[in-house]
N, C-alpha and C. Protein backbone atom coordinates (compact mmCIF):
# COMPACT_ATOMS: atom_id res chain seq x y z
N UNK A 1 33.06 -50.01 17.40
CA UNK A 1 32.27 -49.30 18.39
C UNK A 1 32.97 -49.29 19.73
N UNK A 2 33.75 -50.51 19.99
CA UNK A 2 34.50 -49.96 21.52
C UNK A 2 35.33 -49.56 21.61
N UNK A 3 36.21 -49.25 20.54
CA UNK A 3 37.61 -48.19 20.39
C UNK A 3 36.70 -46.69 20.76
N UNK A 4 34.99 -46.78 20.12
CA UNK A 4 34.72 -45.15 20.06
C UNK A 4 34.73 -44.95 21.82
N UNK A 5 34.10 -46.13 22.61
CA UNK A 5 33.31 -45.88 23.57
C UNK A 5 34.73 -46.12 25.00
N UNK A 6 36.10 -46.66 24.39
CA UNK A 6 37.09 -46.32 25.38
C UNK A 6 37.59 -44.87 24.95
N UNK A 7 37.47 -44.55 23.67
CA UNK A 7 37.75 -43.34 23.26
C UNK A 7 36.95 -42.16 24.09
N UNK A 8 35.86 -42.56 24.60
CA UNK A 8 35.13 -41.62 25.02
C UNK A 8 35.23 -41.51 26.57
N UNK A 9 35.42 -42.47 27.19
CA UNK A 9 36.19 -42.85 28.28
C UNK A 9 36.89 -41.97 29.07
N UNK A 10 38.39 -42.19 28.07
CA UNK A 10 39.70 -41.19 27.89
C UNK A 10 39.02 -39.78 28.23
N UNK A 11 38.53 -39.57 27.07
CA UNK A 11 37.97 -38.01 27.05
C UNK A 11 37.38 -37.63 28.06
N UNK A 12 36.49 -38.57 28.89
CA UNK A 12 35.66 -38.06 29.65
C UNK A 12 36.43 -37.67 31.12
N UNK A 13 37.83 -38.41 31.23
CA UNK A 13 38.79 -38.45 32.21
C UNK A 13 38.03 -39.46 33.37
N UNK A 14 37.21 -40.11 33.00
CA UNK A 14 36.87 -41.15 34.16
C UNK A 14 38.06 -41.94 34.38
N UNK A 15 39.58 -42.12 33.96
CA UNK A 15 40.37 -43.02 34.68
C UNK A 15 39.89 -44.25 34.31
N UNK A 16 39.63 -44.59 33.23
CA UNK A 16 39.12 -46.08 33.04
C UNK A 16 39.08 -46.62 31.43
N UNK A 17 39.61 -47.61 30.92
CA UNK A 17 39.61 -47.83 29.70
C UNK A 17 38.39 -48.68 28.76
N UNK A 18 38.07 -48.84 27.99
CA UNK A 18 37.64 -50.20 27.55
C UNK A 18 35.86 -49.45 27.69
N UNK A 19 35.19 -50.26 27.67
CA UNK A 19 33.69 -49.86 27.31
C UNK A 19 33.31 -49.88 28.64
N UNK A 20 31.68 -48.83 28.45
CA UNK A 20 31.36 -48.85 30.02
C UNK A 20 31.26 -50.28 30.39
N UNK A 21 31.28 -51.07 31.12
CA UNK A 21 31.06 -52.48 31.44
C UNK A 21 31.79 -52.50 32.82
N UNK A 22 31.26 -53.87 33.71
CA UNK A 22 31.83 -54.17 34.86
C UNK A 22 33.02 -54.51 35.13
N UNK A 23 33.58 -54.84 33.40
CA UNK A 23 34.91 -55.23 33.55
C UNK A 23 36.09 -54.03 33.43
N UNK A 24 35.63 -52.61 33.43
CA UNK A 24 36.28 -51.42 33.08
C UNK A 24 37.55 -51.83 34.25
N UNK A 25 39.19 -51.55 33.89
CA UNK A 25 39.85 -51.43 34.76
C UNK A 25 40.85 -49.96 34.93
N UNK A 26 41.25 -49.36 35.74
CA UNK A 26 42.09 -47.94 36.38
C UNK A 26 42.95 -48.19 35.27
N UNK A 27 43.37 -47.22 34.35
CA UNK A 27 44.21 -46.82 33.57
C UNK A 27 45.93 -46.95 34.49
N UNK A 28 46.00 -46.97 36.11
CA UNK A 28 46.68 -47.37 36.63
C UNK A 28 47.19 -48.67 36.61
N UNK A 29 46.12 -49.78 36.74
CA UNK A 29 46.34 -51.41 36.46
C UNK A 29 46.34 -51.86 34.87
N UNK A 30 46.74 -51.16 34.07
CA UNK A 30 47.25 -51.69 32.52
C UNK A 30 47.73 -52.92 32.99
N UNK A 31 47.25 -53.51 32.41
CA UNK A 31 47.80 -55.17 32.29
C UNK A 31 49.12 -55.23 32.19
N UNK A 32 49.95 -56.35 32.87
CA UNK A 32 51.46 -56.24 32.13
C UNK A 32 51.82 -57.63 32.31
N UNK A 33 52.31 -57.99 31.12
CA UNK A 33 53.26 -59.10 30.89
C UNK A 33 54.44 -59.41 32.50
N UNK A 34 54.17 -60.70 32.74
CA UNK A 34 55.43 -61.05 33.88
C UNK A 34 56.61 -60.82 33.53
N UNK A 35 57.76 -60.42 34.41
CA UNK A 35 58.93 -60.29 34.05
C UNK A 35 60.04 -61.25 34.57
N UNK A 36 60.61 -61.59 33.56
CA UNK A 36 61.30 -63.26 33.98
C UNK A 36 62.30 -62.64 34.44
N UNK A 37 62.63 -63.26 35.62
CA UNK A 37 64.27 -63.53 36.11
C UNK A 37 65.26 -63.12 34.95
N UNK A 38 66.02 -62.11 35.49
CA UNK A 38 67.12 -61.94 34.75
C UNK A 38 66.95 -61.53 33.04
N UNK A 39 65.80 -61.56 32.56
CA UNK A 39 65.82 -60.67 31.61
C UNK A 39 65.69 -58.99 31.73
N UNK A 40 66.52 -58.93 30.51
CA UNK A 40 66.47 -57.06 30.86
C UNK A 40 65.57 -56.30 30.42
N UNK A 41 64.73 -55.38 30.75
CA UNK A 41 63.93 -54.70 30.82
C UNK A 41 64.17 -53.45 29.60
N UNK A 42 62.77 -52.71 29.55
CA UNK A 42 63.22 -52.21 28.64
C UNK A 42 64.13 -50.65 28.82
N UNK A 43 63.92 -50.54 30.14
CA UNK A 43 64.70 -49.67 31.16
C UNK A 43 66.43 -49.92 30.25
N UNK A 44 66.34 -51.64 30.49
CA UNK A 44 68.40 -51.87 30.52
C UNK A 44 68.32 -51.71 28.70
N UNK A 45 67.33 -52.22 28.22
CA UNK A 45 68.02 -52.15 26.77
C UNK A 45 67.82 -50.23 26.22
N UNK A 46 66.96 -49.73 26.53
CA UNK A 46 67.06 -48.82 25.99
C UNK A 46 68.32 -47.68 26.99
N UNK A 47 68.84 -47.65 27.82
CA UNK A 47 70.42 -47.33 28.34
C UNK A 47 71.42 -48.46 27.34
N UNK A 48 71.17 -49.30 26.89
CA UNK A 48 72.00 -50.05 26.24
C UNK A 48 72.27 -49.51 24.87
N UNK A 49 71.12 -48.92 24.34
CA UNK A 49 70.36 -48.62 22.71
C UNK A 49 71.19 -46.88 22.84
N UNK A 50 70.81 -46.09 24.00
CA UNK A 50 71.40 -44.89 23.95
C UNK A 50 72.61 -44.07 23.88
N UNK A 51 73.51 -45.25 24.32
CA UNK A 51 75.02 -45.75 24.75
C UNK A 51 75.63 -45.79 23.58
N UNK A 52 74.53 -46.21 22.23
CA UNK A 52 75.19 -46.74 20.77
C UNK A 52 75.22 -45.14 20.21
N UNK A 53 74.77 -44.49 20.39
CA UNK A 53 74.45 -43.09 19.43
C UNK A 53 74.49 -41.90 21.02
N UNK A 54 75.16 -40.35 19.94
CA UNK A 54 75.38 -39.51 20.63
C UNK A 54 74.30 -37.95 21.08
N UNK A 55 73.69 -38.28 20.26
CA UNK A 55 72.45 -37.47 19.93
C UNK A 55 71.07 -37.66 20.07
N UNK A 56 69.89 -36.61 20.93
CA UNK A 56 68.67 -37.12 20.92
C UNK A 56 67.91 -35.45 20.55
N UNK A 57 66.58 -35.89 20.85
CA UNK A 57 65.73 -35.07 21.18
C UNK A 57 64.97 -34.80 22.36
N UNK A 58 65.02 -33.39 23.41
CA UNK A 58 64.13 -33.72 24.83
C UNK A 58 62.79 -33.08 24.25
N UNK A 59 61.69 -33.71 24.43
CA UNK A 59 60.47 -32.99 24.28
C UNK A 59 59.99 -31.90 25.94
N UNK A 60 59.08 -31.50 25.50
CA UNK A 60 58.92 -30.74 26.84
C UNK A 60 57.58 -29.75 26.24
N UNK A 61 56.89 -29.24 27.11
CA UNK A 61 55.67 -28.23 26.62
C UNK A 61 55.86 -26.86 27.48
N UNK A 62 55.71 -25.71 26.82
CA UNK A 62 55.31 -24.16 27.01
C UNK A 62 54.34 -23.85 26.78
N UNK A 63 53.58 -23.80 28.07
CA UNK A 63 52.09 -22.90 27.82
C UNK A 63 51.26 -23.93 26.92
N UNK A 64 51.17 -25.37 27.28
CA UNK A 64 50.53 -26.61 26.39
C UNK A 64 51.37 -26.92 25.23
N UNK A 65 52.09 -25.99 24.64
CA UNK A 65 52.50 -26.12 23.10
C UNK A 65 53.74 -26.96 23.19
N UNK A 66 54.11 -27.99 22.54
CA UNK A 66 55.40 -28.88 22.78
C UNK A 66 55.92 -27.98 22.03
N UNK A 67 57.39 -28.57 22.23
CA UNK A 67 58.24 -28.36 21.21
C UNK A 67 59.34 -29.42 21.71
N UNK A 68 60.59 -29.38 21.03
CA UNK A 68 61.61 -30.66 20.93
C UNK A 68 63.00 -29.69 20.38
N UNK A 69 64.08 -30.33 21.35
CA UNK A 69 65.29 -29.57 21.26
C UNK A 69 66.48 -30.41 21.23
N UNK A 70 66.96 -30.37 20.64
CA UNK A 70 68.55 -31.44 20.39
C UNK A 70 69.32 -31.30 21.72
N UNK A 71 70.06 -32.11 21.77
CA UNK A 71 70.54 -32.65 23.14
C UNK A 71 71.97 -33.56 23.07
N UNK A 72 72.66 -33.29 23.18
CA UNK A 72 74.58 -34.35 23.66
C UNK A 72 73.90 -35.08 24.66
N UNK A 73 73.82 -36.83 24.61
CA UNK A 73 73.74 -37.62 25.84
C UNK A 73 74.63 -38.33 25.95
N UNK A 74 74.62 -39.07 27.46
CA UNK A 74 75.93 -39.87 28.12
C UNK A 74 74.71 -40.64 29.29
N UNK A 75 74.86 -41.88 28.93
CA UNK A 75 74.13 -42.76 30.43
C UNK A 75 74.90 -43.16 31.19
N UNK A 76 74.39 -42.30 32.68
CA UNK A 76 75.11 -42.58 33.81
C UNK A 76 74.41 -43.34 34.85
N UNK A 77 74.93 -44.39 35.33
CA UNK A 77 73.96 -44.94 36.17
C UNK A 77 72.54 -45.15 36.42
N UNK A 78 72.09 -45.72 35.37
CA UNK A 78 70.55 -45.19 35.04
C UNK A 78 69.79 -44.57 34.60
N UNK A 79 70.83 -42.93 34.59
CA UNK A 79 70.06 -42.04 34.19
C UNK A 79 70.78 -41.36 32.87
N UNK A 80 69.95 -40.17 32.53
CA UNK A 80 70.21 -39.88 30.94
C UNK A 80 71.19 -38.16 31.33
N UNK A 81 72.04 -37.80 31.32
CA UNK A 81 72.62 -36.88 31.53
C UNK A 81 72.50 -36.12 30.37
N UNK A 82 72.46 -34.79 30.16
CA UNK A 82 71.74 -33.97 29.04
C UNK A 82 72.57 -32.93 28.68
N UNK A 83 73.56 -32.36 27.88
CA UNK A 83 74.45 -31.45 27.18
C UNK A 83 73.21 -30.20 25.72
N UNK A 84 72.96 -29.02 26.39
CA UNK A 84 72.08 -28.64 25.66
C UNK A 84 72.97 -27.12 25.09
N UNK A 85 72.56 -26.26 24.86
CA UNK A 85 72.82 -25.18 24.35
C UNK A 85 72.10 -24.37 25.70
N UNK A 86 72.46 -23.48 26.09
CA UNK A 86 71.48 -22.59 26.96
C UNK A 86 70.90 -20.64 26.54
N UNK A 87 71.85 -20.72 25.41
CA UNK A 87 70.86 -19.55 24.68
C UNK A 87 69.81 -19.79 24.29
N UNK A 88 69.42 -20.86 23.74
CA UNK A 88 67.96 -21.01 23.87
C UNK A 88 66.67 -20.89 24.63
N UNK A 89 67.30 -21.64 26.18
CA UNK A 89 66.41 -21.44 27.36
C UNK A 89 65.76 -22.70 27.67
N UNK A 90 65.73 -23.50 26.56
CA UNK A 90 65.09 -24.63 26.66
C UNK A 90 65.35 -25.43 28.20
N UNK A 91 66.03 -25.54 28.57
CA UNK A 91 66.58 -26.29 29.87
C UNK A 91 65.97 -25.52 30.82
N UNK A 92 65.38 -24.03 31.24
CA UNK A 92 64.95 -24.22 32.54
C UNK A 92 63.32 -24.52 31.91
N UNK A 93 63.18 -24.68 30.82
CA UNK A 93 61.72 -25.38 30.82
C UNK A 93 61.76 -26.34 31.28
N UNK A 94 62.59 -27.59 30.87
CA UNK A 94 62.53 -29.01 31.12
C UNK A 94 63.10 -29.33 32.52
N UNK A 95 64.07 -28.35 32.93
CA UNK A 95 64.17 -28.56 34.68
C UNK A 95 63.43 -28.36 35.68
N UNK A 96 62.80 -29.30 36.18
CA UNK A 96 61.80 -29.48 37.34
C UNK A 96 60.43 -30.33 36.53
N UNK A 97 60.68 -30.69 35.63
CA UNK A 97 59.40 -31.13 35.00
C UNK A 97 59.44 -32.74 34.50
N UNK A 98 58.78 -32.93 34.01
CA UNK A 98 58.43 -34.20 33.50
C UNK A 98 58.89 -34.34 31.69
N UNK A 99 59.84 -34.77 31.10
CA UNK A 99 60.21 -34.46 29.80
C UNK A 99 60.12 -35.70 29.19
N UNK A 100 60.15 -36.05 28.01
CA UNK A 100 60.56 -37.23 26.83
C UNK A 100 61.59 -36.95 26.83
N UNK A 101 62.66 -37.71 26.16
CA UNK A 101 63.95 -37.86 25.51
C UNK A 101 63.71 -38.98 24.68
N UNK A 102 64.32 -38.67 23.15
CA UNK A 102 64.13 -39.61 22.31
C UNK A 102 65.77 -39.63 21.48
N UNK A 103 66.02 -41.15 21.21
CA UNK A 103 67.09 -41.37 20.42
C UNK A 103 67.20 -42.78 19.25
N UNK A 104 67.35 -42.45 18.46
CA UNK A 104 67.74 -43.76 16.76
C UNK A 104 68.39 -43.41 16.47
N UNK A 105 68.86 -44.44 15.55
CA UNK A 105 69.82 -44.84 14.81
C UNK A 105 69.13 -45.05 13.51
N UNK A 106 67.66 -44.66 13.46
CA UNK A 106 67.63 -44.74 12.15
C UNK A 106 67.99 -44.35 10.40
N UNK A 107 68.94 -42.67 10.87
CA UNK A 107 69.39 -42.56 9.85
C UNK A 107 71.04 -42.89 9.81
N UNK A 108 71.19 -43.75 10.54
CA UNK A 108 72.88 -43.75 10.58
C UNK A 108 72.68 -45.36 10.90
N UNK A 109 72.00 -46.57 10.83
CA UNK A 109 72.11 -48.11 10.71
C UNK A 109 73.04 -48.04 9.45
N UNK A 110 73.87 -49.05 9.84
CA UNK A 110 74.64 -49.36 8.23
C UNK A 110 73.75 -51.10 8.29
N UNK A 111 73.83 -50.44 6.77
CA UNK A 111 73.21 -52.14 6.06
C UNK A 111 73.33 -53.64 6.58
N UNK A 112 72.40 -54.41 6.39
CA UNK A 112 72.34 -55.17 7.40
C UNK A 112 72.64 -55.30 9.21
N UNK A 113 72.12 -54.16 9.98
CA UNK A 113 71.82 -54.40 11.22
C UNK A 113 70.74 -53.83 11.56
N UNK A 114 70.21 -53.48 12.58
CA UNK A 114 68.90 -53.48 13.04
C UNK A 114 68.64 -52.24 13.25
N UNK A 115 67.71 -51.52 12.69
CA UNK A 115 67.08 -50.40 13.50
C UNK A 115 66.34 -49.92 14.47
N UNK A 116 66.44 -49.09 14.94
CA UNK A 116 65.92 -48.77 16.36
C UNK A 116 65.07 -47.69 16.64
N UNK A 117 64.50 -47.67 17.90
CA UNK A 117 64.15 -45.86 18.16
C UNK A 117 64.11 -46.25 19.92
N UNK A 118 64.16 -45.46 20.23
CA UNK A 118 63.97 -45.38 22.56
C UNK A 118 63.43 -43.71 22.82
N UNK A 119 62.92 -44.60 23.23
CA UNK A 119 61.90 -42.76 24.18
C UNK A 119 62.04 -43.23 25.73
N UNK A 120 62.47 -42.21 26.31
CA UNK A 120 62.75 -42.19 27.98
C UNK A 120 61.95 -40.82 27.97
N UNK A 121 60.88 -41.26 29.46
CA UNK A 121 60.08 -40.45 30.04
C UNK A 121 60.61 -40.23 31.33
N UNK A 122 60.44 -39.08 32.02
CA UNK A 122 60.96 -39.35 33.53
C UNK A 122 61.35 -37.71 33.53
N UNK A 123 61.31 -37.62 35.07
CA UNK A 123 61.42 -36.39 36.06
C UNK A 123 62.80 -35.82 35.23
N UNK A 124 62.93 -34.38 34.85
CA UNK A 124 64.08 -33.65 34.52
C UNK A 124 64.56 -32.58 35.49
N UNK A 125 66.24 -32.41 36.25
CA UNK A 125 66.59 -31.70 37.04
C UNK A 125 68.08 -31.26 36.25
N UNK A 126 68.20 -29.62 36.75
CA UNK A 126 69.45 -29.23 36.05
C UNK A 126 70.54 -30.19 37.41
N UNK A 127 71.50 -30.07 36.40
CA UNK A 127 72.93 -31.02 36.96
C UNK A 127 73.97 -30.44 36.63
N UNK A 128 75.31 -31.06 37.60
CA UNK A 128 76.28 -30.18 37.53
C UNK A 128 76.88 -31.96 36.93
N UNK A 129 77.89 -32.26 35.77
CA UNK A 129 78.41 -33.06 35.82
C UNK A 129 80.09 -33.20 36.22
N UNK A 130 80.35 -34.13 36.62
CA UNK A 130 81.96 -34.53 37.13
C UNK A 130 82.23 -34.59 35.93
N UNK A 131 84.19 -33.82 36.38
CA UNK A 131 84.98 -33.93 35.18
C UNK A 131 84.83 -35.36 34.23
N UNK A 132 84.75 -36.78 35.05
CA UNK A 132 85.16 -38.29 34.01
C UNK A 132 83.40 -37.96 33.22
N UNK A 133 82.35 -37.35 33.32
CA UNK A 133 81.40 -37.06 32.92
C UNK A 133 81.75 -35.94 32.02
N UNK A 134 81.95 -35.03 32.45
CA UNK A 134 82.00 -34.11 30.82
C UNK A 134 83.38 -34.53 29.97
N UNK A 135 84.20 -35.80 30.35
CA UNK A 135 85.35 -35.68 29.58
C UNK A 135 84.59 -37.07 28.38
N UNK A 136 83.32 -37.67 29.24
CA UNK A 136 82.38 -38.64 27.93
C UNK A 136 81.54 -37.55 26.80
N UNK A 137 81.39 -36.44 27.34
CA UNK A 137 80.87 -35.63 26.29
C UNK A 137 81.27 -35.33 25.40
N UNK A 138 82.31 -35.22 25.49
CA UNK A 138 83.59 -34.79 24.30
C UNK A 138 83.41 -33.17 24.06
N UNK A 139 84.02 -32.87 23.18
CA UNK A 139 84.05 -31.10 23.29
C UNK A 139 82.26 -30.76 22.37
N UNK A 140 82.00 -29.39 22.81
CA UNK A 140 80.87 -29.16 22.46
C UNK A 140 80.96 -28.57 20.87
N UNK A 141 79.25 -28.57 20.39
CA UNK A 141 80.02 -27.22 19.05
C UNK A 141 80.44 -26.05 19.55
N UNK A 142 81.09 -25.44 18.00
CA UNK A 142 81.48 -24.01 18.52
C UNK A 142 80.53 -22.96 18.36
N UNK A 143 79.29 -23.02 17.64
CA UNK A 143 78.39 -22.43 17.53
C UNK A 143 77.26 -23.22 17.33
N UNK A 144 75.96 -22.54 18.08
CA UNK A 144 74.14 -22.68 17.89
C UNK A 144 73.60 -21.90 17.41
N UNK A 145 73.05 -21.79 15.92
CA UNK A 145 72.86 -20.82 15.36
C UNK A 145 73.31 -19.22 15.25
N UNK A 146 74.39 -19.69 14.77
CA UNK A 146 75.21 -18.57 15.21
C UNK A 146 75.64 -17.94 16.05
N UNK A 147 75.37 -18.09 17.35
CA UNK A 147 76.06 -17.85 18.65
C UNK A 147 77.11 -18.96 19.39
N UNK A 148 77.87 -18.37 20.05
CA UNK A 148 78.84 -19.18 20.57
C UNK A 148 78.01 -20.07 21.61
N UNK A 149 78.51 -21.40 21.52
CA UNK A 149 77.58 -22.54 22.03
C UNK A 149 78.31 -22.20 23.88
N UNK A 150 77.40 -22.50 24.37
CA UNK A 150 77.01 -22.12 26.20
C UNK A 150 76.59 -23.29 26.33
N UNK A 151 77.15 -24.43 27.66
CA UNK A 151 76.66 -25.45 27.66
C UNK A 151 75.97 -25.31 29.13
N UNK A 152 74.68 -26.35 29.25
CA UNK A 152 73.80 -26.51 30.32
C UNK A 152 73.60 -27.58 30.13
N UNK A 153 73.63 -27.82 31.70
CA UNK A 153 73.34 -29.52 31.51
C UNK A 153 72.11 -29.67 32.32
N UNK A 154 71.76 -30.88 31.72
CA UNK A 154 70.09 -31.88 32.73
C UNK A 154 69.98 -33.17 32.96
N UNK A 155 69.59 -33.58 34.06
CA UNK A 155 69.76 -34.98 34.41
C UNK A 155 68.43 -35.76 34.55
N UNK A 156 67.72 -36.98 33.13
CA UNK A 156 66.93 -37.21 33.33
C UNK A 156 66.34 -38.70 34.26
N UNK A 157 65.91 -38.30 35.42
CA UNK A 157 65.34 -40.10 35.67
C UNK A 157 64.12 -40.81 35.02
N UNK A 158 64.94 -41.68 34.49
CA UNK A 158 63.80 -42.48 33.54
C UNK A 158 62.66 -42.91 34.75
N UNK A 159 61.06 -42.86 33.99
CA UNK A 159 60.30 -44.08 34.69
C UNK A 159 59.55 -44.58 34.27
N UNK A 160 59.93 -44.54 32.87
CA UNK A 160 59.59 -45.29 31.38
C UNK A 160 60.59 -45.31 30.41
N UNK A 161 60.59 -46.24 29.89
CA UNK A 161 61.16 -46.24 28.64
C UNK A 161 60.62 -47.23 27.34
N UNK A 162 60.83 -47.15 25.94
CA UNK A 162 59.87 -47.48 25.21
C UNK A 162 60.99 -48.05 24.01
N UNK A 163 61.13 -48.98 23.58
CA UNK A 163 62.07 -49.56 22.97
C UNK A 163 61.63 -50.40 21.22
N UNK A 164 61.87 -50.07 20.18
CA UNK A 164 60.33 -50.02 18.85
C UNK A 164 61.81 -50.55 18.08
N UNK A 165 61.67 -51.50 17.54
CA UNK A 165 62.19 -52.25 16.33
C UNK A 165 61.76 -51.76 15.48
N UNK A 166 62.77 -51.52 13.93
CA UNK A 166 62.41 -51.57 12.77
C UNK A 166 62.62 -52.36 11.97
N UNK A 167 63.49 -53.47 12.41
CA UNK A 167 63.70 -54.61 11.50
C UNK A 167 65.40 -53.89 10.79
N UNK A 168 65.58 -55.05 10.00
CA UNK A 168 67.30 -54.99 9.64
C UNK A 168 67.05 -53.91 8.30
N UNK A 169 68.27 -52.62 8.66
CA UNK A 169 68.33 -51.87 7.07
C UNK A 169 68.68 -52.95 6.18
N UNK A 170 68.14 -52.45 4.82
CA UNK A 170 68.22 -53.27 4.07
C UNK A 170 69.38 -52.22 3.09
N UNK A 171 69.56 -51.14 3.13
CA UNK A 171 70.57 -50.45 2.13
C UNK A 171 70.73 -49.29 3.27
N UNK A 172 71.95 -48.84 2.79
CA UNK A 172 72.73 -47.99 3.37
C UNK A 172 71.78 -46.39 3.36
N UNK A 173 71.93 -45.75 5.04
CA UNK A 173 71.33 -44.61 4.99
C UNK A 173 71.43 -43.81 3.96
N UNK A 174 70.69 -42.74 3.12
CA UNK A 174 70.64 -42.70 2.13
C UNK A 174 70.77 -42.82 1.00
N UNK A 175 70.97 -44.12 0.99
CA UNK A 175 71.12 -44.78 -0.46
C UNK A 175 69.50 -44.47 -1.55
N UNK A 176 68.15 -44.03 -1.22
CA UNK A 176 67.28 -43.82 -1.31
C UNK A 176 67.37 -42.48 -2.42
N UNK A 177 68.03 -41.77 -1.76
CA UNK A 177 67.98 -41.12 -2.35
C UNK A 177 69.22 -40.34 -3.60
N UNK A 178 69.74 -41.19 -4.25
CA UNK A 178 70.69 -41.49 -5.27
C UNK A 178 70.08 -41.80 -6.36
């Protein structure tokens, strides 16, 4: 009954979680765990996690409707630098806005190490990158669905990030299906 009645909460947009009661607190003050000295955040591990793999997904919405578009990344100083296709268009959606970016390793863990996933939330702006920056990109494809690939870039500042264990592969990416 109080999952229905924070559920209803939410819905109602009162800004407040948990059942009506005196103890309701601002969806702003979410409780949070202290953060010890010198441990890294999930800010540093997931720039750490993104660093391992070359490929993500940016989410973003048109007219309410999401959708999700593949993406070349490189972490620069914090932030998530973005290599897209621009026949699509996708990029002046996500420039000026608020986007996801998501990246795993879950179909490419080799056996016995750990799987992963990272979602970075945060403000998206188009960017121009420096040559030692597009020379980490490496060369682009030569085609996006059949058109000659056009590169655009986006620069995301994280002000979340979300960091989800899957525990150690136990057999090699598709070994499943053999």
């Amino acid at each position: 009954m109080t999952g229905n009645l924070a559920a209803a909460n939410i819905a109602a947009g009162n800004g407040t979680y948990g059942p009506r009661t005196g103890a309701r607190r601002p969806f702003s003050r979410l409780p949070r765990l202290p953060q010890i000295e010198g441990m890294p955040t999930d800010q540093h591990i997931a720039a750490g996690l993104l660093g391992r793999v070359e490929y993500g997904r940016v989410a973003a919405s048109v007219r309410a409707l999401p959708f999700l578009a593949p993406a070349r990344h490189v972490v620069v100083g914090g932030r998530l630098l973005l290599r897209m296709h621009r026949g699509h268009g996708h990029h002046r959606v996500c420039a000026g806005s608020v986007v996801a970016y998501g990246a795993d390793n879950l179909a490419s863990a080799p056996a016995g190490t750990e799987r992963w996933s990272v979602q970075v939330v945060g403000w998206c702006e188009s960017a121009e990158p420096t040559d030692a920056q597009l020379d980490r990109f490496g060369p682009g494809p030569l085609r996006v669905d059949g058109s000659p690939f056009e590169a655009v870039y986006l620069e995301i500042a994280p002000s979340m990030a979300t960091v989800h264990s899957l525990g150690i592969a136990a057999e090699h990416p598709n070994e499943h299906n053999k």
